[in-house]
Protein backbone atom coordinates (compact mmCIF):
# COMPACT_ATOMS: atom_id res chain seq x y z
CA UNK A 1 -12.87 -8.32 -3.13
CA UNK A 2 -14.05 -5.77 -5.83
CA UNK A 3 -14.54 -6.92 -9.76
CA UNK A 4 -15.45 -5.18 -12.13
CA UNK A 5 -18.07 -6.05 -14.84
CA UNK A 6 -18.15 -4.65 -18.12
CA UNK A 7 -20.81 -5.15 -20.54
CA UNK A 8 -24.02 -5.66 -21.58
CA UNK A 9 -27.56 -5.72 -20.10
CA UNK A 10 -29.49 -8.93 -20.39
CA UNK A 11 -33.50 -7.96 -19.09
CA UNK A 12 -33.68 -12.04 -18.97
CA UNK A 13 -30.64 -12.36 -16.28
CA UNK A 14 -29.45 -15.35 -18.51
CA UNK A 15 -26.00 -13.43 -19.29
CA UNK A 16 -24.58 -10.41 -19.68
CA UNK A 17 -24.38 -7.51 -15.99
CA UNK A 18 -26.99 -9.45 -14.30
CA UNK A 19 -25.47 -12.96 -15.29
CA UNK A 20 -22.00 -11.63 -13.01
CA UNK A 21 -24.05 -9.79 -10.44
CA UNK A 22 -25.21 -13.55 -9.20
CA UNK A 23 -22.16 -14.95 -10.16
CA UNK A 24 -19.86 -12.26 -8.35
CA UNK A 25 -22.27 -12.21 -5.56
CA UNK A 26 -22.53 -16.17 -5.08
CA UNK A 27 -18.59 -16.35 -5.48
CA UNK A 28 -18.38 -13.54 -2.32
CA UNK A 29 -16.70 -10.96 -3.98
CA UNK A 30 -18.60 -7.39 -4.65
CA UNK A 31 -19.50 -6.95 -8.23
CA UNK A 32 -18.89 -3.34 -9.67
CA UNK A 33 -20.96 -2.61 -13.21
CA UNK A 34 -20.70 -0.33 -16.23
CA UNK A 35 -22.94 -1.27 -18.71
CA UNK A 36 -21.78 -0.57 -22.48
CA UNK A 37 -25.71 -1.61 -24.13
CA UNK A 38 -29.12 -2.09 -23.44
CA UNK A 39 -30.64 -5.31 -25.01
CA UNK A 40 -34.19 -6.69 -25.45
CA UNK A 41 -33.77 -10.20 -25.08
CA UNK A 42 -35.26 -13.24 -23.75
CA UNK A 43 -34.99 -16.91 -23.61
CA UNK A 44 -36.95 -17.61 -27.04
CA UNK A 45 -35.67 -14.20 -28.89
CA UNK A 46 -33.28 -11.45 -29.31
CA UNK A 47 -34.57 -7.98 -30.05
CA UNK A 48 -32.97 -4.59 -29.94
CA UNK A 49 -29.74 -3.31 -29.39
CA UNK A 50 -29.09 0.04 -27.90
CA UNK A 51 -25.58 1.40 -27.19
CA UNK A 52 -24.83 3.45 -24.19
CA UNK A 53 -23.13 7.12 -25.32
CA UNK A 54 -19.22 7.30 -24.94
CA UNK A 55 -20.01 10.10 -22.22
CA UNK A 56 -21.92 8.08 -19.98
CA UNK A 57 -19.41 5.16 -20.67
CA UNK A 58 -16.60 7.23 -19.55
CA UNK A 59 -18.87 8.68 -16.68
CA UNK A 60 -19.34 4.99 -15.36
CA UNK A 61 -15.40 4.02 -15.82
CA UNK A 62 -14.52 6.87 -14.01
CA UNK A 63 -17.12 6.75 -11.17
CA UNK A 64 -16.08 2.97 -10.49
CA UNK A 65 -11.93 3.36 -10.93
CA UNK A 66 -11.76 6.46 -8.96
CA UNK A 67 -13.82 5.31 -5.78
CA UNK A 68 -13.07 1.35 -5.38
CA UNK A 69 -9.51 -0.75 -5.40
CA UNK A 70 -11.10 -3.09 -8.43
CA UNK A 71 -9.03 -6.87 -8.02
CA UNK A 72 -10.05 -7.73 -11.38
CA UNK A 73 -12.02 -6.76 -14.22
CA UNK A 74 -14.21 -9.10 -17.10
CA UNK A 75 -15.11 -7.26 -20.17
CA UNK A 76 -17.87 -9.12 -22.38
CA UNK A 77 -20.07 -7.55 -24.81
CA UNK A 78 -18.49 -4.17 -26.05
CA UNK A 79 -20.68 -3.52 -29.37
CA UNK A 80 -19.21 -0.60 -31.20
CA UNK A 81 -15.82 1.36 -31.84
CA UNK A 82 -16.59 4.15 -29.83
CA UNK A 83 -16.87 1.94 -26.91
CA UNK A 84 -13.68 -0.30 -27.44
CA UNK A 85 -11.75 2.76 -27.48
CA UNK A 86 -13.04 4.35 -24.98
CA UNK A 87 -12.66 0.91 -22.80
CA UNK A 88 -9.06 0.91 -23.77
CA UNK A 89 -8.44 4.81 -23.23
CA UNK A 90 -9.38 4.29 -19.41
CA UNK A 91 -7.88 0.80 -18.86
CA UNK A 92 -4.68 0.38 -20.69
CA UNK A 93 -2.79 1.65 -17.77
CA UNK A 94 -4.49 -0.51 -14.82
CA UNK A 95 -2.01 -3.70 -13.65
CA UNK A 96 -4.43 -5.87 -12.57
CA UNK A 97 -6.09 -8.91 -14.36
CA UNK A 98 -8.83 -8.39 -17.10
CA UNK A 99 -10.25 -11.51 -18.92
CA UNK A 100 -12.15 -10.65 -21.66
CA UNK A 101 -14.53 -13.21 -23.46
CA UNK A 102 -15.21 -12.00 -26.65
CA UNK A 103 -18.99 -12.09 -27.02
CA UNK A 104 -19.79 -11.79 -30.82
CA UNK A 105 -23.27 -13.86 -31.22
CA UNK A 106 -26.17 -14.51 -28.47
CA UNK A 107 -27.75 -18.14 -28.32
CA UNK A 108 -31.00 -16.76 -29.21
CA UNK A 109 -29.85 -15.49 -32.33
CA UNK A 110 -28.42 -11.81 -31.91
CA UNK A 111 -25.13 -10.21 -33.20
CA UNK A 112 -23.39 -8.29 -29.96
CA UNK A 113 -20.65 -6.73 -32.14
CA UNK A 114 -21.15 -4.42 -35.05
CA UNK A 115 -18.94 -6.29 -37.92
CA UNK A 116 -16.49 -3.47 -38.91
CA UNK A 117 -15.79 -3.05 -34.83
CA UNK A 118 -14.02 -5.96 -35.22
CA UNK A 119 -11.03 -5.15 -35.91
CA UNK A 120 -10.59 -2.41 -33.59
CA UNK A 121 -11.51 -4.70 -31.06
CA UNK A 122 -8.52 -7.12 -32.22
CA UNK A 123 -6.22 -3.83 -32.04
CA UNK A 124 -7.47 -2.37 -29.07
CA UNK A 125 -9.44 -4.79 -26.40
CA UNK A 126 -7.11 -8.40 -27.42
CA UNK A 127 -3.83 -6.55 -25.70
CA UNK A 128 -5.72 -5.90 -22.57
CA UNK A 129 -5.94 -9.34 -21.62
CA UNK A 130 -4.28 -11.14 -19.57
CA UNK A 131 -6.65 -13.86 -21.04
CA UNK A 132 -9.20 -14.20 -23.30
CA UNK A 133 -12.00 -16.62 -23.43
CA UNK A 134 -13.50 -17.26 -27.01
CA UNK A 135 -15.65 -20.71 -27.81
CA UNK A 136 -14.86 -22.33 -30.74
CA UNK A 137 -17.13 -19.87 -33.09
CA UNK A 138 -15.71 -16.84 -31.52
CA UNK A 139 -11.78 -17.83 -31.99
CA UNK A 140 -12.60 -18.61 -36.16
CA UNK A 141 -13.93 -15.27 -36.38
CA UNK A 142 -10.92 -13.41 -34.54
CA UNK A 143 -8.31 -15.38 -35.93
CA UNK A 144 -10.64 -15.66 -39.34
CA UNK A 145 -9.23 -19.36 -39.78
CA UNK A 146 -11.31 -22.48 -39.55
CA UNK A 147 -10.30 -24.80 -36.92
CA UNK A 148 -10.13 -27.99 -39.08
CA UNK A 149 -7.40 -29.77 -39.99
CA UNK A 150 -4.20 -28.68 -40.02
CA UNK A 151 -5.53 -25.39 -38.07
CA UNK A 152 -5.70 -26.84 -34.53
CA UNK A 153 -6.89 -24.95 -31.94
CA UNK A 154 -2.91 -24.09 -30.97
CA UNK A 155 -2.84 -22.54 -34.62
CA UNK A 156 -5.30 -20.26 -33.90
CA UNK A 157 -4.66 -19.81 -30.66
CA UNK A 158 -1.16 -18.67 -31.50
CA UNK A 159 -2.85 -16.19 -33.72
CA UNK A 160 -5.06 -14.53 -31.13
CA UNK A 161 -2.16 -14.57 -28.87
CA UNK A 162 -0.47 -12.75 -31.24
CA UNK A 163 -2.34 -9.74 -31.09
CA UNK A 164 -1.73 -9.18 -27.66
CA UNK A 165 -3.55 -11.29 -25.22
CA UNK A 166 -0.89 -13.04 -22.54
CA UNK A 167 -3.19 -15.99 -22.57
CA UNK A 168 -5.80 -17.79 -24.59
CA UNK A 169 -8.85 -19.75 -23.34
CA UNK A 170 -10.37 -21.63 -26.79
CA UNK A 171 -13.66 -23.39 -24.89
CA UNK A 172 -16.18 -25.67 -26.07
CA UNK A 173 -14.13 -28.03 -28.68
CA UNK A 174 -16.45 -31.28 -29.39
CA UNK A 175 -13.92 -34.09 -29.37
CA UNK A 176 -14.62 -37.39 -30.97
CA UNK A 177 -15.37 -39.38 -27.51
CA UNK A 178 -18.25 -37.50 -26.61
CA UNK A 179 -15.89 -34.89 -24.50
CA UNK A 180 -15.77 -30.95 -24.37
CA UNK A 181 -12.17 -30.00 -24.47
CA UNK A 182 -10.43 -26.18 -23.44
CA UNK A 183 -7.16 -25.38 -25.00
CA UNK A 184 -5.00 -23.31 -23.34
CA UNK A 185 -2.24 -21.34 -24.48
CA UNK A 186 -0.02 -19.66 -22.09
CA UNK A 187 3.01 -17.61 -22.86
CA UNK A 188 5.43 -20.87 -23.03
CA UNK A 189 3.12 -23.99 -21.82
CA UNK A 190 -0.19 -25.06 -24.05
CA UNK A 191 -2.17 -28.09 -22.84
CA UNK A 192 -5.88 -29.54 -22.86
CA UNK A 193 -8.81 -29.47 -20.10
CA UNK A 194 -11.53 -31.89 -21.20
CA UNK A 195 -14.79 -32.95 -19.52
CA UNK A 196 -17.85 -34.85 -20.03
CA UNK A 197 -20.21 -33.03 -22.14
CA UNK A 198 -23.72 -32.00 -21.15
CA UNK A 199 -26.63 -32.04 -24.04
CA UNK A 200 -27.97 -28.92 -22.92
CA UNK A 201 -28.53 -25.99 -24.99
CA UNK A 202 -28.41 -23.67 -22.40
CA UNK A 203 -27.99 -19.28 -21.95
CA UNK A 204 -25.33 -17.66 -19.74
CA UNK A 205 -22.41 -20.43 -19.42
CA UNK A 206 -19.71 -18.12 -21.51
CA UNK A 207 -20.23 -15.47 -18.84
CA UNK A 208 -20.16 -18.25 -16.17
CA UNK A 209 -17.03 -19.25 -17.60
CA UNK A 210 -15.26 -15.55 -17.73
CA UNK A 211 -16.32 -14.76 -14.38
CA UNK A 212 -15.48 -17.22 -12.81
CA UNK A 213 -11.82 -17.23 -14.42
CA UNK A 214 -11.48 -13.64 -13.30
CA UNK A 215 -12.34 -14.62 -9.60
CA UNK A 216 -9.96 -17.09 -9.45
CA UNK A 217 -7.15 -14.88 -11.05
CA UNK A 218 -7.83 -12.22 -8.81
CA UNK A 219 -7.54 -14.39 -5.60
CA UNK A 220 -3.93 -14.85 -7.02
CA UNK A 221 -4.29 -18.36 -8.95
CA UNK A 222 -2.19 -19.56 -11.69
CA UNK A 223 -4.05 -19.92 -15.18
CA UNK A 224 -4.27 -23.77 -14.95
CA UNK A 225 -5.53 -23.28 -11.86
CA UNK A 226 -8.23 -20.99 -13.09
CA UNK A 227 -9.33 -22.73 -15.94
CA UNK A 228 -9.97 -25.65 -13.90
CA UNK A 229 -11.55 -23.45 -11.56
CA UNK A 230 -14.18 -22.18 -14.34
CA UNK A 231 -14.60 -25.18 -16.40
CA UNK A 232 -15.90 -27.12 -13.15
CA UNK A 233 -18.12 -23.93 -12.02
CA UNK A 234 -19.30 -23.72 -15.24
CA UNK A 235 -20.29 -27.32 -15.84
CA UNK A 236 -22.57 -27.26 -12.50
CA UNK A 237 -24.11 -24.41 -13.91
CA UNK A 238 -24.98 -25.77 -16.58
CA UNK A 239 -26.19 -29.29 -15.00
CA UNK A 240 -28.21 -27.27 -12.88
CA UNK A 241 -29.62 -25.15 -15.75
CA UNK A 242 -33.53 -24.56 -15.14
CA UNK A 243 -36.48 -24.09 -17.65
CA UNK A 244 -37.46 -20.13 -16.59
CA UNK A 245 -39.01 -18.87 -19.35
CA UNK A 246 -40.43 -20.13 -22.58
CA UNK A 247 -37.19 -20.76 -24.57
CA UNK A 248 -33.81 -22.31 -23.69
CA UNK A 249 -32.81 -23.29 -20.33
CA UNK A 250 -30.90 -20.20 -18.41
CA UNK A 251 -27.73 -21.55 -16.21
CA UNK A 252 -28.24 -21.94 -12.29
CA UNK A 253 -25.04 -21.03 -10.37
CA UNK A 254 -26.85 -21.61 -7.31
CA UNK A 255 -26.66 -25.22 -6.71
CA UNK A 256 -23.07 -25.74 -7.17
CA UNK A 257 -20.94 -27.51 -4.30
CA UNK A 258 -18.04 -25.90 -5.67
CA UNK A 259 -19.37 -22.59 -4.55
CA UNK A 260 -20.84 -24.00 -1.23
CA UNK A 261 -17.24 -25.38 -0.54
CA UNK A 262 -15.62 -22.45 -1.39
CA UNK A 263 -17.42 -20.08 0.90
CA UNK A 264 -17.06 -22.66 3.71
CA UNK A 265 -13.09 -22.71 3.43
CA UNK A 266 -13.11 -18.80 3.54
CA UNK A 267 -15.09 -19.06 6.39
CA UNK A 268 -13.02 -21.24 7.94
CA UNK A 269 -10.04 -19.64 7.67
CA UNK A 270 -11.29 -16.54 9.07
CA UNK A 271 -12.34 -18.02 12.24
CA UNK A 272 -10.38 -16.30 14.62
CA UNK A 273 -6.86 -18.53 15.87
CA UNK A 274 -7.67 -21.40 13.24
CA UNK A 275 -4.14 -22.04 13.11
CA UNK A 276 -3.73 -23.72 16.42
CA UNK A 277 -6.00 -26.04 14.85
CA UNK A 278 -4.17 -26.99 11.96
CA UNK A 279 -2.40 -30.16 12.34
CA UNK A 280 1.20 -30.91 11.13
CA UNK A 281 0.27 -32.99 7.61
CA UNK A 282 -1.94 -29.48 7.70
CA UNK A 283 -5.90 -29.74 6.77
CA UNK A 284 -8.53 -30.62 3.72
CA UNK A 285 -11.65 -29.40 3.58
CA UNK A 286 -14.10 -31.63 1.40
CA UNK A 287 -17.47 -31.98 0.05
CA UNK A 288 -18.69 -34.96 -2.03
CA UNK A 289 -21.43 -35.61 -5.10
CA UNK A 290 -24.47 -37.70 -3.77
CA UNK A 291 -23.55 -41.65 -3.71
CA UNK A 292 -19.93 -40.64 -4.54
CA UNK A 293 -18.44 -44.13 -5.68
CA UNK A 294 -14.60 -43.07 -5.24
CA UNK A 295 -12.12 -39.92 -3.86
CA UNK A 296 -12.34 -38.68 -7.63
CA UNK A 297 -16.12 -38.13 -6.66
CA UNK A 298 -15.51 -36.22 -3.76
CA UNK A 299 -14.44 -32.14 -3.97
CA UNK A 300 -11.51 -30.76 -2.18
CA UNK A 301 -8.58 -28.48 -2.29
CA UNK A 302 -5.50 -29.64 -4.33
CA UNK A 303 -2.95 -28.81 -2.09
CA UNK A 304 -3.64 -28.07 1.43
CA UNK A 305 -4.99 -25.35 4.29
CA UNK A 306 -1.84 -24.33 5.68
CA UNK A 307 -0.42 -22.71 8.44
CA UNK A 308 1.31 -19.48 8.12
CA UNK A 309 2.59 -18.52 11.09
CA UNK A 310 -0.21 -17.22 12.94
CA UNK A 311 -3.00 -17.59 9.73
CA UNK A 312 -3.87 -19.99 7.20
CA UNK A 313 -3.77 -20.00 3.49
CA UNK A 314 -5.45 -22.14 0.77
CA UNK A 315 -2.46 -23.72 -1.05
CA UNK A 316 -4.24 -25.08 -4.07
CA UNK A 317 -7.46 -24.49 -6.26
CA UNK A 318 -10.74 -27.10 -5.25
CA UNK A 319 -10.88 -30.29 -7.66
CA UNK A 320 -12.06 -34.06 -7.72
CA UNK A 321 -9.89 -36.18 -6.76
CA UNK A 322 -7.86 -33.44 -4.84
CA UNK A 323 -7.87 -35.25 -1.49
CA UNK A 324 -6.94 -39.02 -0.45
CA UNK A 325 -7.15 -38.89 3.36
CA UNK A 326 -9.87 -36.96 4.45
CA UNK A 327 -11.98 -37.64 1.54
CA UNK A 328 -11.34 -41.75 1.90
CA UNK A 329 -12.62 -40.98 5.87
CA UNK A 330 -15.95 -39.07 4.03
CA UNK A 331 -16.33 -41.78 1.45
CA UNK A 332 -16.67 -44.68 3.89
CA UNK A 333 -18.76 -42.55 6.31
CA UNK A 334 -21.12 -41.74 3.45
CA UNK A 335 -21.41 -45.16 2.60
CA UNK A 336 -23.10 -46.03 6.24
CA UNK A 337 -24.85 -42.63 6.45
CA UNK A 338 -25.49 -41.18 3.08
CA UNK A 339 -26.34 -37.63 4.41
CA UNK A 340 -23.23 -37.31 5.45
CA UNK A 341 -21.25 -35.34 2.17
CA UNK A 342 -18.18 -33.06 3.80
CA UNK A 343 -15.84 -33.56 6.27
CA UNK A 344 -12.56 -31.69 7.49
CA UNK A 345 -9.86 -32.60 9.92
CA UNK A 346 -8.39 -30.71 12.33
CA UNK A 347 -5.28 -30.75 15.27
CA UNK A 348 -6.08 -33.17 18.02
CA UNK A 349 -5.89 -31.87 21.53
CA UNK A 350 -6.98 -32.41 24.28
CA UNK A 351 -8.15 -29.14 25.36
CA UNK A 352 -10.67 -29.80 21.97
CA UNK A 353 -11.65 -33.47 23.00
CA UNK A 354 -12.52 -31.88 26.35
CA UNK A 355 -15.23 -29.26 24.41
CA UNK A 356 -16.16 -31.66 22.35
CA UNK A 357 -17.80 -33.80 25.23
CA UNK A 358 -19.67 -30.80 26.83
CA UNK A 359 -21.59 -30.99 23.51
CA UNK A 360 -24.64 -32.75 22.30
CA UNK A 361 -22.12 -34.36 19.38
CA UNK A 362 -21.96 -37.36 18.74
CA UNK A 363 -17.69 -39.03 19.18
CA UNK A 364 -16.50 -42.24 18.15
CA UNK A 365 -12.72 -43.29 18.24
CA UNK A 366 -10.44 -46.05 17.24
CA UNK A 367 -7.10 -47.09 18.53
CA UNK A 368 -3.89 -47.10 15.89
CA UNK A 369 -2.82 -49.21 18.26
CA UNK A 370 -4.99 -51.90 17.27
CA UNK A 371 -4.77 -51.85 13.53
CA UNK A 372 -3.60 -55.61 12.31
CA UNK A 373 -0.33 -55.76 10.64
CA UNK A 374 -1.49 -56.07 7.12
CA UNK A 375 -2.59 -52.41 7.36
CA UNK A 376 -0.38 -50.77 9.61
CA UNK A 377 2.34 -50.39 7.26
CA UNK A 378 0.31 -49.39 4.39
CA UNK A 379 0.77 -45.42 3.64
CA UNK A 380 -2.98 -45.26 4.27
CA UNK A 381 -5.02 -46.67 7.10
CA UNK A 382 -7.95 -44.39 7.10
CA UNK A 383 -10.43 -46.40 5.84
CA UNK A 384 -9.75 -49.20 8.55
CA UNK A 385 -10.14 -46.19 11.34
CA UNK A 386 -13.10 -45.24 9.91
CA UNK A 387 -14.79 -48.20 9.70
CA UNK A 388 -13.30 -49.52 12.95
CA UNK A 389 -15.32 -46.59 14.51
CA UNK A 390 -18.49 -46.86 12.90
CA UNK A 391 -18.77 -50.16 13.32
CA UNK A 392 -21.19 -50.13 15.88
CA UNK A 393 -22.70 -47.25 15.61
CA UNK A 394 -26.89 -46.62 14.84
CA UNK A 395 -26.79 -42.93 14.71
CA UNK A 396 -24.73 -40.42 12.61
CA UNK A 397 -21.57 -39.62 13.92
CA UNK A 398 -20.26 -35.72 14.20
CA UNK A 399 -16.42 -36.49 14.96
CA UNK A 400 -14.17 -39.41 15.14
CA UNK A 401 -10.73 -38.95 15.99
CA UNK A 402 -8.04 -41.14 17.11
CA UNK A 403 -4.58 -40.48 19.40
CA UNK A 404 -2.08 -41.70 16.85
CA UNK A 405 0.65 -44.38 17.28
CA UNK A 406 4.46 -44.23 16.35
CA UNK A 407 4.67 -42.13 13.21
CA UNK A 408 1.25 -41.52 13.02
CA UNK A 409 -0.26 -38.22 14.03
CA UNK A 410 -3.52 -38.09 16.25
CA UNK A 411 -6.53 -36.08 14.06
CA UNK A 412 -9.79 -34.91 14.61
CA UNK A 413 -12.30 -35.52 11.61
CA UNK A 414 -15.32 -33.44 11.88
CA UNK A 415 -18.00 -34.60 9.51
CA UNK A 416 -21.27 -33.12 8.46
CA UNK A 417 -23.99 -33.04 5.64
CA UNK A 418 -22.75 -29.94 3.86
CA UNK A 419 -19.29 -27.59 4.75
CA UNK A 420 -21.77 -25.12 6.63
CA UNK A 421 -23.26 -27.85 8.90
CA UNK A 422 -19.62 -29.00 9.19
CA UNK A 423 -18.61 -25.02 10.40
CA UNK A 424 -21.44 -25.28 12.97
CA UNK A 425 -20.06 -27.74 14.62
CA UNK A 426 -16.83 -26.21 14.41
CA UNK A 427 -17.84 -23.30 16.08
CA UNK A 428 -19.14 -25.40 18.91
CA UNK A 429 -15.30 -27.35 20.03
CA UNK A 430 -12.71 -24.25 19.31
């Protein structure tokens, strides 16, 4: 996958070019650049500001467009006129997704957009979008309205969406129980992401946010989808933020399970006849937070890995919460053998059973066929299997699996400390 960034240079890597460089390149996808400015800035100041010329501008555009298929684009900092037009001269006829996040003031204290290129970049850049991602400052100034009162954030979203974006991303509103909220207006539907809020005064998460909203919407996801997608990749970033330089804390992308799990599930559907391993109730992939006291701790895919005919496809976007089976087997497994944090089930047969016992792994089973009446009938025995297994076990277990009953389907669960121990072992049994 190729995206394209357009924007600014940030010599501190906070934000900006070299903010989606690591994000781009952590995500998988190969990051194409044109850089619209030059900035002097750092994590305790912001200096100069120095504009790139509309030749070199179009020289870049048309050195990237003509060479790579580009899957998406994310416009950020744009500075002057002469660059929003020239932005919208070369891009108003692509049909591909461009989210553009409106960077207008840096957290150290610089102004990215001259004040009377604001309006061309309302008449120009705004219609480009197939959504836009402003915080709370950035929407008042577009929409020049106050959000207080009776101008809620769907007011002024509204407004914005009126100028021509298809979709509008307001981030960062401070609700009253200690929350950050994202409103989201789509074409018909508008609705509310919240989370819990981090104290951190931190540099890069707006570009965390955008870029990671334009990977998802490039990998064909919906716009909930996304937004979940970038809120949750943008709150580990922020978590993990780290003290580099003198001044505020820079985001750290790096550290993020979402992004582990992510390039573990591409992997594993790119493992060569995967779908004769997918069972029939199909497979989750998961990955959990350390001491995870529930499912909703535990990360997995919403809907499924499915079979295709003869491939697999993701059906769903990762969340918490977004697996009961699979992650209920990893949550009781974790609770015996902490180091254990991801899991994924696969197709039992016996041709698999039989590779699995050439191997060093360590197998436990349990028999459906023994589970007492008071659970059998429940929709969900897993956690009875699981512990039936374990039992008597003093080492870490790689797989348990059982042969299924009436109704039941046999399964393989594969578990391991992260999704790339958990593909090792994979790669050893198929």
């Amino acid at each position: 996958m190729n995206l394209l960034s357009i924007g600014g240079s940030d010599p501190s890597s906070g934000a900006g070019i070299q903010s989606d460089v690591k994000t781009f390149t952590t995500l998988n996808a190969h990051c194409l650049t044109v850089i619209t400015a030059i900035t002097s800035q750092n994590t305790s100041s912001f200096g100069m500001i120095e504009p790139v010329s509309q030749k070199i501008l179009r020289n870049q555009l048309d050195s990237v467009i003509s060479d790579f298929k580009i899957d998406g684009i994310k416009i950020g900092m744009v500075y002057n006129s002469q660059i929003i037009k020239t932005l919208y001269q070369k891009l108003k006829k692509l049909r591909i997704p461009i989210v553009i996040d409106p960077v207008i003031k840096s957290t150290t204290g610089g102004i990215l957009i001259e004040k009377s290129a604001i309006s061309d970049f309302q008449k120009f850049l705004i219609p480009l979008a197939t959504v836009i991602t402003p915080n709370k400052f950035e929407a008042e100034i577009l929409s020049k309205t106050k959000i207080v009162g009776k101008n809620t954030p769907e007011k002024i979203a509204k407004i914005i969406q009126k100028m021509g974006a298809k979709n509008v991303v307001i981030t960062g509103i401070k609700t009253k129980n200690d929350q950050i909220t994202d409103f989201i207006q789509e074409k018909e539907n508008k609705y509310q992401i919240s989370s819990d809020k981090i104290s951190k005064i931190n540099h890069g998460s707006g570009c965390n946010y955008s870029a990671a909203m334009i990977f998802s919407l490039a990998n064909k996801k919906n716009i909930k989808e996304s937004v979940k997608f970038a809120k949750e990749f943008t709150y580990n970033s922020i978590k993990n933020a780290k003290r580099l330089g003198k001044g505020i804390l820079i985001t750290d992308i790096q550290n993020n399970i979402n992004v582990e799990l992510s390039h573990a599930i591409s992997k594993f559907i790119e493992i060569k006849n995967i779908y004769k391993n997918i069972p029939e109730c199909q497979t989750n992939f998961v990955y959990s937070k350390q001491k995870p006291k529930s499912t909703k701790d535990i990360l997995a895919i919403s809907g499924r890995i499915v079979k295709t005919g003869e491939k697999v496809t993701v059906a769903g976007n990762l969340a918490y919460g977004g697996s009961k089976h699979v992650a209920t087997a990893l949550l009781i497994m974790n609770k015996k053998f902490p180091q254990i944090c991801s899991a994924i089930n696969l197709k039992y047969q016996n041709q698999t059973i039989l590779k699995i016992k050439k191997t060093k792994l360590l197998v436990s089973s349990y028999d459906r066929n023994q589970e007492p009446k008071s659970i059998k009938f429940k929709k969900s025995t897993i956690e009875w299997g699981i512990n039936s297994a374990i039992k008597n076990s003093t080492k870490v277990l790689d797989i348990v699996y059982h042969k299924g009953d009436f109704g039941k389907e046999p399964m393989i669960i594969v578990f391991g400390k992260t999704p790339k121990n958990v593909l090792e072992k994979i790669s050893k049994i198929i």
